[in-house]
Protein backbone atom coordinates (compact mmCIF):
# COMPACT_ATOMS: atom_id res chain seq x y z
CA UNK A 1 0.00 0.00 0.00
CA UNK A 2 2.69 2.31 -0.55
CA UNK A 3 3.61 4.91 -2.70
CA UNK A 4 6.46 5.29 -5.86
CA UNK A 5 7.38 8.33 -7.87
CA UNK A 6 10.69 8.83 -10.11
CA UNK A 7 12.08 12.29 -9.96
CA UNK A 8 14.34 12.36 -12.86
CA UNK A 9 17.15 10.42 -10.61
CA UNK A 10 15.81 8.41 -7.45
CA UNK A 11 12.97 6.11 -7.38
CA UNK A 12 10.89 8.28 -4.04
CA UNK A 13 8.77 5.56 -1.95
CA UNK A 14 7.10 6.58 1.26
CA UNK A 15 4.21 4.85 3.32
CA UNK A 16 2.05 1.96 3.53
CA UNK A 17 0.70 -1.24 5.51
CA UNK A 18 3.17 -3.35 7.73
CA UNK A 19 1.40 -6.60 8.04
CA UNK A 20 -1.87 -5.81 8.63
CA UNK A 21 -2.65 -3.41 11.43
CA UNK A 22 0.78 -0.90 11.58
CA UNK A 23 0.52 2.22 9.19
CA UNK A 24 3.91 4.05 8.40
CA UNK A 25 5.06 7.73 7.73
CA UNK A 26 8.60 7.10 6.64
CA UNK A 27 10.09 6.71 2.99
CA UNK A 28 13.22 6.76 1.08
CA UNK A 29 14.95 7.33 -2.19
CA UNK A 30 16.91 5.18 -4.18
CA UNK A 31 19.31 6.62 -6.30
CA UNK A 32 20.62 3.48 -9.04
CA UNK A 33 23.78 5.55 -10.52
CA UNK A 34 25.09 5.40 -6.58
CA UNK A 35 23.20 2.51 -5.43
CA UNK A 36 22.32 3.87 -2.57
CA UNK A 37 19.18 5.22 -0.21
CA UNK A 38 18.75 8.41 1.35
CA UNK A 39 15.79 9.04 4.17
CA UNK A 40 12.79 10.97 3.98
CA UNK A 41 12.29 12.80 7.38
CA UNK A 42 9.70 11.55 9.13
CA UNK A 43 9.87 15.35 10.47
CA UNK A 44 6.08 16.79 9.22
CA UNK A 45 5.38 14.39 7.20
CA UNK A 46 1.76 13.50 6.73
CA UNK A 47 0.01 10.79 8.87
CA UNK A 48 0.91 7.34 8.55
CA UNK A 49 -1.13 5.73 5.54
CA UNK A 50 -1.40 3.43 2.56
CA UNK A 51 -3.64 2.90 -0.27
CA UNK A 52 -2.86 6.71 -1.20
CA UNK A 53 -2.40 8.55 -4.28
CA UNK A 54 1.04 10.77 -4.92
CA UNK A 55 2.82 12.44 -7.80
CA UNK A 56 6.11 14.21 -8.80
CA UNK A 57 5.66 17.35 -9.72
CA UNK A 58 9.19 17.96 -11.03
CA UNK A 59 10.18 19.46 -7.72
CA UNK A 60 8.22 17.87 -5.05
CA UNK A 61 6.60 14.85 -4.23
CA UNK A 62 2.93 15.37 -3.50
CA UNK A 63 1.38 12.81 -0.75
CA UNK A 64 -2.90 12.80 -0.52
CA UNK A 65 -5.73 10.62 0.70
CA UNK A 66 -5.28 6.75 1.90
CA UNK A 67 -6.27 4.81 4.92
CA UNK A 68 -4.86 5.22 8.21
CA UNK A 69 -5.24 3.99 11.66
CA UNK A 70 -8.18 6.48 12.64
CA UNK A 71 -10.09 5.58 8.85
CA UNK A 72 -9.83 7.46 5.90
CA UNK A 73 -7.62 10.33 5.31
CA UNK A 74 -8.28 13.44 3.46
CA UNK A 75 -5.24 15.43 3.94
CA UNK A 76 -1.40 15.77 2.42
CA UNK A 77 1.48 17.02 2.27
CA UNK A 78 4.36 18.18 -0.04
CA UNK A 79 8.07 16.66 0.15
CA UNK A 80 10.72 18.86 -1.49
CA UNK A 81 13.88 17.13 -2.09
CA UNK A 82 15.43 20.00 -1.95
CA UNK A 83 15.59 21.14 1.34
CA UNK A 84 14.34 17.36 2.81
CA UNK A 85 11.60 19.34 4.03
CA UNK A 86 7.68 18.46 4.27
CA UNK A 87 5.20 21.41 3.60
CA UNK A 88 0.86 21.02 4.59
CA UNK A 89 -1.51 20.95 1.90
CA UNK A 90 -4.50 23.25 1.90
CA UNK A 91 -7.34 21.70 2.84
CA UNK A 92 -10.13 24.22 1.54
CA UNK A 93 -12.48 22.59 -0.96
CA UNK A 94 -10.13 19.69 -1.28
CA UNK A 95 -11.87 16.04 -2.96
CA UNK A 96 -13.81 13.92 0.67
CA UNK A 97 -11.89 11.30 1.86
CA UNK A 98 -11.01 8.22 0.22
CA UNK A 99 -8.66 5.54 -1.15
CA UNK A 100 -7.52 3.79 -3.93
CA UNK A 101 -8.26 6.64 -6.15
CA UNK A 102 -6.07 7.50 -8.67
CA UNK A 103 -3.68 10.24 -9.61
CA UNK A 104 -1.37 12.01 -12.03
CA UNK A 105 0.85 15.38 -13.03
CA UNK A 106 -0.24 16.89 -15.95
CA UNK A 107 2.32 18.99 -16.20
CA UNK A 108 0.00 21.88 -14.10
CA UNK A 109 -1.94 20.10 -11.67
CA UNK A 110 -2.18 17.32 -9.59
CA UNK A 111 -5.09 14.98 -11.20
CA UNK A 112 -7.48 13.15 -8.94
CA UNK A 113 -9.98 10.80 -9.89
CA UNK A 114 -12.20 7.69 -8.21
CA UNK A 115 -11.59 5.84 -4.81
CA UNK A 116 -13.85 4.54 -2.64
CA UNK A 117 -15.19 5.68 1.16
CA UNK A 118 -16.79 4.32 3.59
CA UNK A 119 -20.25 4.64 1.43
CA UNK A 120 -19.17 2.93 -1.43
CA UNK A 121 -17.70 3.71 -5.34
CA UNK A 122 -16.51 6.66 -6.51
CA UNK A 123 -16.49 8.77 -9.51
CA UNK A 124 -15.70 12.15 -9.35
CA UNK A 125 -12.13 14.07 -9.55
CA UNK A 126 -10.31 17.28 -8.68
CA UNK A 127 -7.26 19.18 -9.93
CA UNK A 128 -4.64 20.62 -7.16
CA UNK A 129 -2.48 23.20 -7.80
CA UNK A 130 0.51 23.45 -5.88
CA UNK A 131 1.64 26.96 -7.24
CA UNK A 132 -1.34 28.64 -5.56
CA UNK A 133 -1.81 25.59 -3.08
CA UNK A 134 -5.67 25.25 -4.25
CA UNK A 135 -8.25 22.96 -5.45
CA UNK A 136 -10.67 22.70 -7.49
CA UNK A 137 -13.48 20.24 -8.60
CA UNK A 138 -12.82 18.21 -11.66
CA UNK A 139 -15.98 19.16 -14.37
CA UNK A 140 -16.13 17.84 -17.21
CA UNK A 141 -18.93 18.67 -19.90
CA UNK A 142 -20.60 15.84 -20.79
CA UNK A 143 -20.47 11.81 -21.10
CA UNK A 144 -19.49 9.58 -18.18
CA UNK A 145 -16.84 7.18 -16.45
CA UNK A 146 -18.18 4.47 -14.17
CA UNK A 147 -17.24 4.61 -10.07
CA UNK A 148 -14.05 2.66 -9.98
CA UNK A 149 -11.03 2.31 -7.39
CA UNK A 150 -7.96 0.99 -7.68
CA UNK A 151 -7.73 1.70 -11.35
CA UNK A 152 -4.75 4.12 -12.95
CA UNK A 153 -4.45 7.24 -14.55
CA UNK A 154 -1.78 8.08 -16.72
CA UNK A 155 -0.53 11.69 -18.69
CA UNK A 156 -0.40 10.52 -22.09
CA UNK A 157 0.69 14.05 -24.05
CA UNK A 158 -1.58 16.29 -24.10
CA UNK A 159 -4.52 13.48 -22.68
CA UNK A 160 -5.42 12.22 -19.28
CA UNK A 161 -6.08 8.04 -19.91
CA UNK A 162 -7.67 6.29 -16.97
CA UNK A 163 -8.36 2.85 -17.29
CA UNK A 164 -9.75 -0.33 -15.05
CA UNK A 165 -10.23 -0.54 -11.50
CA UNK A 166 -12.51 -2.42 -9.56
CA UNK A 167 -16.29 -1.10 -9.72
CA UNK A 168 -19.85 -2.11 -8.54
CA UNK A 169 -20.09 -5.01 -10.32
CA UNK A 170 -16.29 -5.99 -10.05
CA UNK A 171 -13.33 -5.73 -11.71
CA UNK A 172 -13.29 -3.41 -15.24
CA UNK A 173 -11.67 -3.49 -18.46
CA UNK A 174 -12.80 0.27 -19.76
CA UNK A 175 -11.56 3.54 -19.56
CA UNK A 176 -11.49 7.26 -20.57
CA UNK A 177 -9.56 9.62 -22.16
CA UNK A 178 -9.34 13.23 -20.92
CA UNK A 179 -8.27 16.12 -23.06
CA UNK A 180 -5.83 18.36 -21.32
CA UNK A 181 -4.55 22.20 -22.33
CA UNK A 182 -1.73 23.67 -19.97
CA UNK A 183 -2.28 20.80 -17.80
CA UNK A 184 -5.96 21.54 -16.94
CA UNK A 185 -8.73 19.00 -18.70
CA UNK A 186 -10.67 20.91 -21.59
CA UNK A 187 -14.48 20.15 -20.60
CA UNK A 188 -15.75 18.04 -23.69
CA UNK A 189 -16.73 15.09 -21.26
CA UNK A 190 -14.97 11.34 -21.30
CA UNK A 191 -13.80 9.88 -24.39
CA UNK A 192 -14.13 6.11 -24.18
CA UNK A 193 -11.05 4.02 -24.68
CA UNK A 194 -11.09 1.63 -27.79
CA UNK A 195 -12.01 -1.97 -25.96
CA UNK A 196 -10.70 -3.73 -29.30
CA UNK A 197 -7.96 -6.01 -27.86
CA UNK A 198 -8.16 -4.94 -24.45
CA UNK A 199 -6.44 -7.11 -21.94
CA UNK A 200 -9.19 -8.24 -19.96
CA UNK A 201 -10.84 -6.23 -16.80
CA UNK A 202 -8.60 -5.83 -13.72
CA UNK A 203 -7.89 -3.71 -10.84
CA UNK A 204 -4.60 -2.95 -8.95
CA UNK A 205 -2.49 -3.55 -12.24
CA UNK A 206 0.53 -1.14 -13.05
CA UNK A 207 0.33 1.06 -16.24
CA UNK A 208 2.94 3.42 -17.85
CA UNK A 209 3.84 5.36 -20.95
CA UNK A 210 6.25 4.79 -23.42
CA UNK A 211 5.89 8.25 -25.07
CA UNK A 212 3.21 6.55 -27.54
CA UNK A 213 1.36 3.69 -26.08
CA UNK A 214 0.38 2.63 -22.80
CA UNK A 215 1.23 -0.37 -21.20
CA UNK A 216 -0.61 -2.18 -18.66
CA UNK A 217 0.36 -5.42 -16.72
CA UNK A 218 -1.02 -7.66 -13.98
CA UNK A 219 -3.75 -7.05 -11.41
CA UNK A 220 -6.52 -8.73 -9.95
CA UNK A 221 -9.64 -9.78 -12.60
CA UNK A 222 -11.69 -11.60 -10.06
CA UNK A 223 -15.11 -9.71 -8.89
């Protein structure tokens, strides 16, 4: 239930589930030029969690949502490798708590999309902006994405894909593309995915992009 992010040089991991009742707050980065690991400081840093969403922004690593000891979390924080330093999020008008939602950078904004709380499926989405340290609700103009957790979200150019998940009636093999212009989505609604040779509906797989496809392995297809 932990986190990874690449920041141009270190693989960044932070968080998660030991066994099954111990949350952490601590992370590391491992740099494979050096072969070596460097701590995060637990100093600040967000409340211990897993099942939570994070990005790289290109200068920070951006920690939100999850599960923690107390139930679901709706807070975050910011680490800047930088200074090793851990900065609050604003909370104002921030997404309700939740977990296994997905996220990405689009260059602008952190994307946030899905999850699921403690009243079921989700399937709505905001965009944080860490320049002005604000949020604001994801709306898009028309057509829709089924609730869905556990599913990814990728920046694919100038297009937001998400794809599977897990929803009400179990595992999913669609998804939805979402136009983007300086990093914020352009609101013409969800553009379905192309289902011709899909790999078959899953949740909790991995998915990344080449620089023209995306690639998705693993997961869990049962209901």
């Amino acid at each position: 239930g932990h986190v990874s992010v690449w920041d141009g040089s270190s693989m960044i991991i932070w968080g998660g589930l030991i066994g099954t009742e111990v949350y952490i707050r601590t992370g590391a980065a491992y740099n494979p030029a050096t072969a070596s690991w460097s701590e995060i400081t637990p100093i600040n840093a967000p409340s211990a969690r897993s099942s939570h969403s994070a990005i790289w922004s290109g200068s920070e690593l951006i920690v939100w949502s999850g599960h923690g000891s107390n139930g679901l979390v709706s807070s975050g924080a910011r680490y800047r490798l930088s200074d090793r330093s851990w900065h609050a999020m604003n909370s104002i008008n921030s997404p309700s708590a939740r977990y296994g939602n997905s996220a990405v950078w689009t260059g602008t904004r952190m994307f946030i999309w899905g999850g699921r709380d403690n009243n079921g499926i989700l399937s709505d989405g905001a965009l944080y902006d860490p320049v002005t340290d604000t949020w604001a609700t994801l709306s898009l103009g028309g057509g829709a994405l089924a609730a869905r957790y556990r599913g990814t979200t990728i920046l694919a150019g100038d297009k937001v894909l998400i794809w599977g998940g897990k929803g009400a009636t179990g595992a999913l093999g669609d998804g939805a593309v979402v136009p983007v212009r300086d990093g914020v989505p352009i609101a013409t609604g969800y553009i379905p995915i192309n289902a011709t040779g899909f790999p078959g509906p899953r949740s909790r797989h991995t998915a990344i992009w080449t620089g023209d496809r995306m690639i998705i392995w693993g997961g869990i297809s049962s209901q």
